[in-house]
C-alpha atoms as a PDB file:
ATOM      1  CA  UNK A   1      21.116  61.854  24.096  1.00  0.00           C
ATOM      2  CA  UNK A   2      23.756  60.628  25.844  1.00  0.00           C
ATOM      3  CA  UNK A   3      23.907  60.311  29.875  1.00  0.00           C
ATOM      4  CA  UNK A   4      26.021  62.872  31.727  1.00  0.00           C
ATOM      5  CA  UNK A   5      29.014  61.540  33.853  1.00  0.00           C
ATOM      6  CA  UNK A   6      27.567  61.964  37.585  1.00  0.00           C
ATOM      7  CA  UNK A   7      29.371  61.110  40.432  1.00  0.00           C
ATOM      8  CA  UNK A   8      32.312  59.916  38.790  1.00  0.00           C
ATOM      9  CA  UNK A   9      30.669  57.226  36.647  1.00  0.00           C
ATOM     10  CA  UNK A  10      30.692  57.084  33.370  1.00  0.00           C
ATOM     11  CA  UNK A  11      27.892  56.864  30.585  1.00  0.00           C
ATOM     12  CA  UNK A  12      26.865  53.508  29.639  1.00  0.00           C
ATOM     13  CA  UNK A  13      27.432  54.045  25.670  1.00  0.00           C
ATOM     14  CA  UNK A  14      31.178  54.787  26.724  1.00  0.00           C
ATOM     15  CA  UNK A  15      31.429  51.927  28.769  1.00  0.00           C
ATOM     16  CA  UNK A  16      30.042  49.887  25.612  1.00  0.00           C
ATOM     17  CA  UNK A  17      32.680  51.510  23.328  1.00  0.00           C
ATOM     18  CA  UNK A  18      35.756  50.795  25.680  1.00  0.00           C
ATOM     19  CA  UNK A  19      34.685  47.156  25.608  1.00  0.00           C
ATOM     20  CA  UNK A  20      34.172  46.748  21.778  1.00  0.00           C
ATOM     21  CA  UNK A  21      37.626  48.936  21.188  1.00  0.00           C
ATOM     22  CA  UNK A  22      39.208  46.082  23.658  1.00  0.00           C
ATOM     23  CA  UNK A  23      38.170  43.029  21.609  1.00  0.00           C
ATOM     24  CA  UNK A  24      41.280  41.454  19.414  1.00  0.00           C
ATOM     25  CA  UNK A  25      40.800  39.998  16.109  1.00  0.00           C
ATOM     26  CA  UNK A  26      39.890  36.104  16.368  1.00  0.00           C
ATOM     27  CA  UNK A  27      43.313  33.940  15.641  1.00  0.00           C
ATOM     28  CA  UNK A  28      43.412  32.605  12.096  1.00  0.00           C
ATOM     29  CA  UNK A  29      43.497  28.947  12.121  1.00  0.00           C
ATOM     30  CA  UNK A  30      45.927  28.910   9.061  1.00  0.00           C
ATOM     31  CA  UNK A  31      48.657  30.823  10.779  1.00  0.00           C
ATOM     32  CA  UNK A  32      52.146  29.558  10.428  1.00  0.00           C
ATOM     33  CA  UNK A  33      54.183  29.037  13.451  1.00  0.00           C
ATOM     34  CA  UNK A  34      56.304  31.729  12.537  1.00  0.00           C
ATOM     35  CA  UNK A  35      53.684  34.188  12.135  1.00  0.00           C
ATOM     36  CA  UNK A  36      51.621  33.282  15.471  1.00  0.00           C
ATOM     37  CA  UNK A  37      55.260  33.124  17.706  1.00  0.00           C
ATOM     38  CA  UNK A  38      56.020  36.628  16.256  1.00  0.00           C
ATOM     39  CA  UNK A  39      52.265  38.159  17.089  1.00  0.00           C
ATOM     40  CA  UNK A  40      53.082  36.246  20.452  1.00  0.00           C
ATOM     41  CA  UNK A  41      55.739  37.593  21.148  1.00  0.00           C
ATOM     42  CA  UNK A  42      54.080  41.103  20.849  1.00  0.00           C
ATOM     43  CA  UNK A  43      51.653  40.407  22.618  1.00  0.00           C
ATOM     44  CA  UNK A  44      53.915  39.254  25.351  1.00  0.00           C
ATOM     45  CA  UNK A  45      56.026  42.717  25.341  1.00  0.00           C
ATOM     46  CA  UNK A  46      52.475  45.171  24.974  1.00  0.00           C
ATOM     47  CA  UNK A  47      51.440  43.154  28.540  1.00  0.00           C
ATOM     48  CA  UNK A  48      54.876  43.657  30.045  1.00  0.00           C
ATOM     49  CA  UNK A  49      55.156  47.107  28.843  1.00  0.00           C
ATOM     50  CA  UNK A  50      51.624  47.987  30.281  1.00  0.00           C
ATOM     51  CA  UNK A  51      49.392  51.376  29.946  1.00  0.00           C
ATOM     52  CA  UNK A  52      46.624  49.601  28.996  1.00  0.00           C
ATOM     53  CA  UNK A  53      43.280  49.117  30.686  1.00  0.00           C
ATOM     54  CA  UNK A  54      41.929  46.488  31.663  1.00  0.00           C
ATOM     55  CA  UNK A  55      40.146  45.249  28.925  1.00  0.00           C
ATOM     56  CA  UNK A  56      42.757  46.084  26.643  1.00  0.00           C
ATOM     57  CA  UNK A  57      44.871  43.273  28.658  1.00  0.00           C
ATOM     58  CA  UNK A  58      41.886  40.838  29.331  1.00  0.00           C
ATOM     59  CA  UNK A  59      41.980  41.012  25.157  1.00  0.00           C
ATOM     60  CA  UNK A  60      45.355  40.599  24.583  1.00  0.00           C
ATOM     61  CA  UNK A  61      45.929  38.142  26.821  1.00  0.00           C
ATOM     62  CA  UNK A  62      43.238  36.010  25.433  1.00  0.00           C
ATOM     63  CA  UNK A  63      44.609  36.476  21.960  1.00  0.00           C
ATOM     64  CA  UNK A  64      47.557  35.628  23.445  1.00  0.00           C
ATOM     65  CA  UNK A  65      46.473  32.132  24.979  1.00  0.00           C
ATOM     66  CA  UNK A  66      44.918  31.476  21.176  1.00  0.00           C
ATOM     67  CA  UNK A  67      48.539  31.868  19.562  1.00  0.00           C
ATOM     68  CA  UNK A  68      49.922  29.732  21.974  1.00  0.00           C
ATOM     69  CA  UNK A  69      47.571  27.318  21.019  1.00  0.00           C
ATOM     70  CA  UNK A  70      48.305  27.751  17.553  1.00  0.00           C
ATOM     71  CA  UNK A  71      52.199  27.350  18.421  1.00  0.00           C
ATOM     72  CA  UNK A  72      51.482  24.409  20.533  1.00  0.00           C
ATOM     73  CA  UNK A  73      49.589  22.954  17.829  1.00  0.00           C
ATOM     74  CA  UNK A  74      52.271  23.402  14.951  1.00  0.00           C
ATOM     75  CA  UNK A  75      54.906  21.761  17.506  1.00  0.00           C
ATOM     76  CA  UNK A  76      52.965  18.959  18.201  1.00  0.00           C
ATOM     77  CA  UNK A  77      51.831  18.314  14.752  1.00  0.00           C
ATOM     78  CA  UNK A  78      55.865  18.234  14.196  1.00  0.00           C
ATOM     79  CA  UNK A  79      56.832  16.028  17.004  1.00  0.00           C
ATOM     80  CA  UNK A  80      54.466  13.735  15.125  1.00  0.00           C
ATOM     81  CA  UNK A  81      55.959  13.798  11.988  1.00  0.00           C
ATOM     82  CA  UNK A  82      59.419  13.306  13.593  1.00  0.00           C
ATOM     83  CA  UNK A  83      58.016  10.287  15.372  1.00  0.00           C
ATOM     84  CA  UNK A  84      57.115   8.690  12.800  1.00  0.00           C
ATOM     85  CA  UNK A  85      59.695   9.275  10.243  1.00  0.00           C
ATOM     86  CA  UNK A  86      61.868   7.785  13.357  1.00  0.00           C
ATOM     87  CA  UNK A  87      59.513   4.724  13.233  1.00  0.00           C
ATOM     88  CA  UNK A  88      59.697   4.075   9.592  1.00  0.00           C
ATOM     89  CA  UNK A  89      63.320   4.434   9.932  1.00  0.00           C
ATOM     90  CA  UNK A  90      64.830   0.661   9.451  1.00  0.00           C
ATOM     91  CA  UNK A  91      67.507   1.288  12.738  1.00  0.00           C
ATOM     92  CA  UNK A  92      64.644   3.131  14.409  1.00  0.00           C
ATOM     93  CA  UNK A  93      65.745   5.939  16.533  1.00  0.00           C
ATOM     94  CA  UNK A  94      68.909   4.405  17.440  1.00  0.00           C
ATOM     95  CA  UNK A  95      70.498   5.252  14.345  1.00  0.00           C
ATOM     96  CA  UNK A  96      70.698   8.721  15.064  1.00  0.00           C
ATOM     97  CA  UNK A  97      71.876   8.078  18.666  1.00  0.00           C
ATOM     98  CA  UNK A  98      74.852   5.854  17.706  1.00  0.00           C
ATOM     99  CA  UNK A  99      76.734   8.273  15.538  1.00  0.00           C
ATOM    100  CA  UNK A 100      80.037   9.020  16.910  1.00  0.00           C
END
C-alpha cells in the first residue's frame, strides 16, 4: 500500500517514478553529426523554454553535454582529416592560401 502524502511530502514510490520518468535515453555512439546537432539543438530550446522539473532538466542537460560530445567528436575527427589531406598536399597548405 502506498504511503499517504503527510505534511506536504510526497510518497517515496512517487518520488522513485519522477526520477525514472526524468532519465533520457543514453546517446548512440553512431550518431551522425547532423542527427546529434539537431537533438541538440532541441534540447537546447526544451531548457530555454522551461516547465520542467528539475530532474527533467538535470536529464536533458546531461543528454545534452553527451551530444555535444558527439558533435565535438565528429568535428575533430574532421579537422583531422583536413589536416592531413593539407599535409599530403605537395604545396602544403599554402596552396590554398595563395589563390588570388
Amino acid at each position: 500500500m502506498a504511503k499517504a502524502k503527510t505534511d506536504g511530502v510526497v510518497d517515496e514510490g512517487r518520488d522513485a517514478a519522477a526520477g525514472a520518468s526524468a532519465q533520457v535515453a543514453p546517446v548512440d555512439s553512431t550518431l551522425g553529426y547532423e542527427q546529434a546537432r539537431d537533438e541538440l539543438i532541441e534540447v537546447v530550446r526544451s531548457l530555454e523554454a522551461g516547465g520542467t522539473t528539475l530532474e527533467e532538466s538535470l536529464a536533458l542537460w546531461e543528454r545534452g553535454e553527451a551530444l555535444a560530445k558527439v558533435c565535438r567528436r565528429w568535428l575533430d575527427g574532421a579537422r583531422a582529416r583536413l589536416d592531413a589531406a593539407l599535409a599530403e598536399s605537395p604545396d602544403g597548405a599554402e596552396a590554398g592560401a595563395e589563390r588570388p
